[in-house]
C-alpha atoms as a PDB file:
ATOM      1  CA  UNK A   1       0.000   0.000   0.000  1.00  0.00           C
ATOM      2  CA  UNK A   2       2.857   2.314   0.415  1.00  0.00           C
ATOM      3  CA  UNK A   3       4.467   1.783  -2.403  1.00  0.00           C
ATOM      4  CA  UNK A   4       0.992   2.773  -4.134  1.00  0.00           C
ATOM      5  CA  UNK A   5       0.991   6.210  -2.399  1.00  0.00           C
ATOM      6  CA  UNK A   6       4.960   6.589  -3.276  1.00  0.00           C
ATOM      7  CA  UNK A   7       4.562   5.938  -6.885  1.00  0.00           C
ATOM      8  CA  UNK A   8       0.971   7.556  -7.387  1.00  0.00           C
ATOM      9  CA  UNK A   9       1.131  10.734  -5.094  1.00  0.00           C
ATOM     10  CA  UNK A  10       3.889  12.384  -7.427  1.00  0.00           C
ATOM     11  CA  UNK A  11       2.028  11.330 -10.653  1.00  0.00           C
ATOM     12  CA  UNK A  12      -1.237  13.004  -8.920  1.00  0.00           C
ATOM     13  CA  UNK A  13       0.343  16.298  -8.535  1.00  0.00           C
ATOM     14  CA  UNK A  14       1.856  16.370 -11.875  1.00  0.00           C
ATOM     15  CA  UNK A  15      -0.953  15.961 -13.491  1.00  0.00           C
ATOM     16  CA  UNK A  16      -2.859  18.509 -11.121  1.00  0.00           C
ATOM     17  CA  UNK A  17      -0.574  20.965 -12.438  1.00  0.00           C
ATOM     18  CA  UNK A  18      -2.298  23.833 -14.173  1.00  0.00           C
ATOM     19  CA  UNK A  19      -0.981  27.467 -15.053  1.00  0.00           C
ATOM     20  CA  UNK A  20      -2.804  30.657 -15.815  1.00  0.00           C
ATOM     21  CA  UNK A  21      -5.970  30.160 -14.103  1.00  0.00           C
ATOM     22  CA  UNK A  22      -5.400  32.094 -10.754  1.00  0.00           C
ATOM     23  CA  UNK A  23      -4.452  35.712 -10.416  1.00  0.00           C
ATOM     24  CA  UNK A  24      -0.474  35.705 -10.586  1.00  0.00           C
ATOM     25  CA  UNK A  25       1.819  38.057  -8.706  1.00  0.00           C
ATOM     26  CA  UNK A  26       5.135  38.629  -9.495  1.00  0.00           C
ATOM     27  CA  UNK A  27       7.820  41.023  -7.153  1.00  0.00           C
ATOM     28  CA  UNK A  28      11.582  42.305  -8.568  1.00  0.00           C
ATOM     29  CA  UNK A  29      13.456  43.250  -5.037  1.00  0.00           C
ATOM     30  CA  UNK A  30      15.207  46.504  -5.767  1.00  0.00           C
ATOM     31  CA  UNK A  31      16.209  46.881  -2.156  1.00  0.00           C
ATOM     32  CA  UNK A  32      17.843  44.408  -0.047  1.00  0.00           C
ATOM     33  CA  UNK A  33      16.212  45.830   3.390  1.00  0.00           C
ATOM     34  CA  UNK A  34      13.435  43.557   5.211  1.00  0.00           C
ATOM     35  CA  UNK A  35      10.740  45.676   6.548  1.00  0.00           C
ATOM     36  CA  UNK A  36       8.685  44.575   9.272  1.00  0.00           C
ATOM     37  CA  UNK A  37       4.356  44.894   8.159  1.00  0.00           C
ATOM     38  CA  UNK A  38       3.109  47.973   8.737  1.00  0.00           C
ATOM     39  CA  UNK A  39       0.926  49.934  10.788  1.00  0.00           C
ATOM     40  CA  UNK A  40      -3.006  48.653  10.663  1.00  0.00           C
ATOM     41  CA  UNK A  41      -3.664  51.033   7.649  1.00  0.00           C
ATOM     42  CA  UNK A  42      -4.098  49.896   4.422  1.00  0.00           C
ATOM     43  CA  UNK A  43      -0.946  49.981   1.562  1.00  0.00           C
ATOM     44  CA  UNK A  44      -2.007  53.349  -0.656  1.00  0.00           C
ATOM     45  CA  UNK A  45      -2.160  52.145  -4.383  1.00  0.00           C
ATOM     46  CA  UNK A  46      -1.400  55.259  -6.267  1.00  0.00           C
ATOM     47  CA  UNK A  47      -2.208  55.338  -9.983  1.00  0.00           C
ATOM     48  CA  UNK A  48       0.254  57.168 -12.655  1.00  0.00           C
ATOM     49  CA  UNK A  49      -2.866  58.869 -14.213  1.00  0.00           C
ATOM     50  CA  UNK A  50      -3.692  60.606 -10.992  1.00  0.00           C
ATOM     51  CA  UNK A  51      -0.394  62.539 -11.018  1.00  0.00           C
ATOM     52  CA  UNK A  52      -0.583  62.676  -7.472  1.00  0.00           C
ATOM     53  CA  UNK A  53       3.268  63.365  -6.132  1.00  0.00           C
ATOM     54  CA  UNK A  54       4.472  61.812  -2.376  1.00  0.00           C
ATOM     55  CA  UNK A  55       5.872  64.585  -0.244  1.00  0.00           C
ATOM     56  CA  UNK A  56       7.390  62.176   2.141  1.00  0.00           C
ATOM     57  CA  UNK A  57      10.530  60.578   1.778  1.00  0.00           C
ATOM     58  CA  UNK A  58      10.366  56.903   0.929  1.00  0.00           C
ATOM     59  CA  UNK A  59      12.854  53.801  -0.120  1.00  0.00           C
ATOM     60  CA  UNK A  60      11.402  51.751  -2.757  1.00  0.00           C
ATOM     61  CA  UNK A  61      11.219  48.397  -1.970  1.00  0.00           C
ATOM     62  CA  UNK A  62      10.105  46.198  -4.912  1.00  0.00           C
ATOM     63  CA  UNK A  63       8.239  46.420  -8.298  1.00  0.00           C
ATOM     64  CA  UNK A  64       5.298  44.428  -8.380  1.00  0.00           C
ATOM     65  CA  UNK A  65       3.678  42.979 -11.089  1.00  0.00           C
ATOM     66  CA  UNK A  66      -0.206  41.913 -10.687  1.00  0.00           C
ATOM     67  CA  UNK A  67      -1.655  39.742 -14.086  1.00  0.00           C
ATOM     68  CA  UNK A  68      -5.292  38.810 -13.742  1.00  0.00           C
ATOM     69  CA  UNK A  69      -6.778  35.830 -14.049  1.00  0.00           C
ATOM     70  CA  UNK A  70     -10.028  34.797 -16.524  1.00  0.00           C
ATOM     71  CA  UNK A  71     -12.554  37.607 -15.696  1.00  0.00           C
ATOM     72  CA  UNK A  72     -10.272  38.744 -13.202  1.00  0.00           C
ATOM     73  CA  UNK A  73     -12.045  42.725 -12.161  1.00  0.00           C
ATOM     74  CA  UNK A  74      -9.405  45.227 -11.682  1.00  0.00           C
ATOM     75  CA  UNK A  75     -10.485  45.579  -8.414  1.00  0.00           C
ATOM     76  CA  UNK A  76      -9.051  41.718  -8.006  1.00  0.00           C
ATOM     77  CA  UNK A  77      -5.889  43.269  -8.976  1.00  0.00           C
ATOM     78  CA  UNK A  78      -5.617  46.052  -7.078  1.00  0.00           C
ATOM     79  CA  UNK A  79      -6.745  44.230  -3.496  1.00  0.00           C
ATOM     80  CA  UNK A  80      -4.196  41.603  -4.341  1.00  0.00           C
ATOM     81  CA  UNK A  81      -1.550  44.161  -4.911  1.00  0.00           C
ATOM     82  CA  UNK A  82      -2.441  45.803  -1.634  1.00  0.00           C
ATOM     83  CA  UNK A  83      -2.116  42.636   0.192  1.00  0.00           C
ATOM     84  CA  UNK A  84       0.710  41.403  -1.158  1.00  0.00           C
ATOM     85  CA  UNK A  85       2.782  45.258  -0.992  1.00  0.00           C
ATOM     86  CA  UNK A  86       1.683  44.870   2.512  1.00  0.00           C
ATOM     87  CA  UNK A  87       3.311  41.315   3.360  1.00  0.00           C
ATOM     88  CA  UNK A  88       6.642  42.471   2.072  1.00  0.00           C
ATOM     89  CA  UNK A  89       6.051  46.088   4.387  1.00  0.00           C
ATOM     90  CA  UNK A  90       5.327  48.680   2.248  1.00  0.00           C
ATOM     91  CA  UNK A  91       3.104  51.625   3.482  1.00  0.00           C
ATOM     92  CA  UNK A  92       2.336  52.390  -0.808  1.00  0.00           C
ATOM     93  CA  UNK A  93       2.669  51.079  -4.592  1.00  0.00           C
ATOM     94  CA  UNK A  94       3.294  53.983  -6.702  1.00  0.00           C
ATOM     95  CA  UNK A  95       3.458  54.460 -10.543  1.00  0.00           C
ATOM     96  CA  UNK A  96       0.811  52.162 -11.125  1.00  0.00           C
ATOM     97  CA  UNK A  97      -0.158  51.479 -14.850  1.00  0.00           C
ATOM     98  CA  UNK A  98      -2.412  49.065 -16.111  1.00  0.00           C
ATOM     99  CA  UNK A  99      -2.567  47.815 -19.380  1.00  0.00           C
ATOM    100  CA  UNK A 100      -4.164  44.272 -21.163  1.00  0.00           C
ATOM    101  CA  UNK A 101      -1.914  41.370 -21.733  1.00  0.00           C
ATOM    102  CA  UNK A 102      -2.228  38.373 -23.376  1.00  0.00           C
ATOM    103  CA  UNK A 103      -2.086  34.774 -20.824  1.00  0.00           C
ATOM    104  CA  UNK A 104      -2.330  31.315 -21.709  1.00  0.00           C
ATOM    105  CA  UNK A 105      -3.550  28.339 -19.600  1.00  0.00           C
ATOM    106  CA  UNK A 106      -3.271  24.737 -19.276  1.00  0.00           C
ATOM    107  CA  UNK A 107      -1.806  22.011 -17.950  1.00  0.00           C
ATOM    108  CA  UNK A 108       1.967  21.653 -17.825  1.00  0.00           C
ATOM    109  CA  UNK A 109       2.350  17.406 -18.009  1.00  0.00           C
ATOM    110  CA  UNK A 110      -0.493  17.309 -20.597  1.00  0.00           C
ATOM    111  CA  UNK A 111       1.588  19.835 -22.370  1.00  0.00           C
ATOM    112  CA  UNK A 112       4.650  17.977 -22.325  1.00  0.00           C
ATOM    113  CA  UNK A 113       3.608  14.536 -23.180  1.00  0.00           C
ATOM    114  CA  UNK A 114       1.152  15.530 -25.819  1.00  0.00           C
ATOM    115  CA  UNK A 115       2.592  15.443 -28.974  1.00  0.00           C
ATOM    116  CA  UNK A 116       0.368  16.874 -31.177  1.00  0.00           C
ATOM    117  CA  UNK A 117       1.720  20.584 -30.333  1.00  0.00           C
ATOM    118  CA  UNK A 118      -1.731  22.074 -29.296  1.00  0.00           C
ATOM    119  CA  UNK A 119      -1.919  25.201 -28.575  1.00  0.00           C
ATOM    120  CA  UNK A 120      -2.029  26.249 -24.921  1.00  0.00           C
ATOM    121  CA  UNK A 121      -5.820  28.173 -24.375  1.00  0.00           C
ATOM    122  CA  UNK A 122      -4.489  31.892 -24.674  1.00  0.00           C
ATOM    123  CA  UNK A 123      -6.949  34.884 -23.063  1.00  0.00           C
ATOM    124  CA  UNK A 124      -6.920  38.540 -22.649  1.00  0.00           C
ATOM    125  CA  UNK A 125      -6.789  39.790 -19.088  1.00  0.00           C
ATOM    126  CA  UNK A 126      -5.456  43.167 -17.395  1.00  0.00           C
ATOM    127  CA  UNK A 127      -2.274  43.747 -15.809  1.00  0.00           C
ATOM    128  CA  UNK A 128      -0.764  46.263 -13.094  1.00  0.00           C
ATOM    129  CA  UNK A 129       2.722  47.065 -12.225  1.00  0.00           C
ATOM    130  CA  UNK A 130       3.896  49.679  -9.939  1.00  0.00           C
ATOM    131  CA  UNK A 131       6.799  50.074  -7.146  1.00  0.00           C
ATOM    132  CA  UNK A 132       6.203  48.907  -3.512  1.00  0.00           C
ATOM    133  CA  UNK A 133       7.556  51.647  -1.282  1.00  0.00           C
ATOM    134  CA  UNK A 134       8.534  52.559   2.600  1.00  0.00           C
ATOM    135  CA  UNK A 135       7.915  55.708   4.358  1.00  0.00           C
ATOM    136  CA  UNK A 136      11.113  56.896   6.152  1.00  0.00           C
END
């Protein structure tokens, strides 16, 4: 019975492996500083469009890259920015842009055994990038 679970359990996650169906995040560290969470507030996402300037002095953490998943709202995309800016200690994301980008989804042993070369299902969905920072 072991031997079942040692030879089938690897073969079970393998094939459980799909991409591009969940909301993906994606962080570039541009400092090498560890910041402790911050206070109870939420992390300010501040759009590029709004032109609004920070006043305070700050060290930029990270650039952080949101890409939706199918349907995924831009709200989706901004909460999930927050929340992960806010794991790694930021007090703000600045510079945000958003802009559509192209996907794909599938799953990755199917992929590589199949030898018909199908193409992986490709979608649409909305991106945001912007830079994680830390009030001094």
């Amino acid at each position: 019975m072991n031997r079942l679970v040692v030879y089938f359990f690897p073969l079970a996650l393998l094939l459980g492996c799909t991409y591009g169906d969940t909301i993906s995040i994606e962080t570039t560290p541009i400092s090498n500083r560890q910041y402790p969470p911050p206070n109870p507030n939420p992390v300010e996402i501040l759009f590029r469009d709004n032109n609004l300037k920070i006043t305070r002095p700050y060290e930029q953490i990270c650039r952080i890259e949101v890409k939706g998943a199918p349907g995924s709202a831009g709200s989706e995309l901004v909460e999930a920015m927050r929340k992960k800016a806010g794991e790694l200690g930021a007090d703000a994301v600045i510079d945000v842009t958003q802009s559509d980008i192209d996907r794909e989804r599938g799953v990755a042993l199917l992929e590589l055994l199949d030898s018909s070369e199908q193409e992986p299902d490709r979608y649409q969905t909305i991106s945001l990038v912007g830079i994680a920072i830390r009030y001094e």
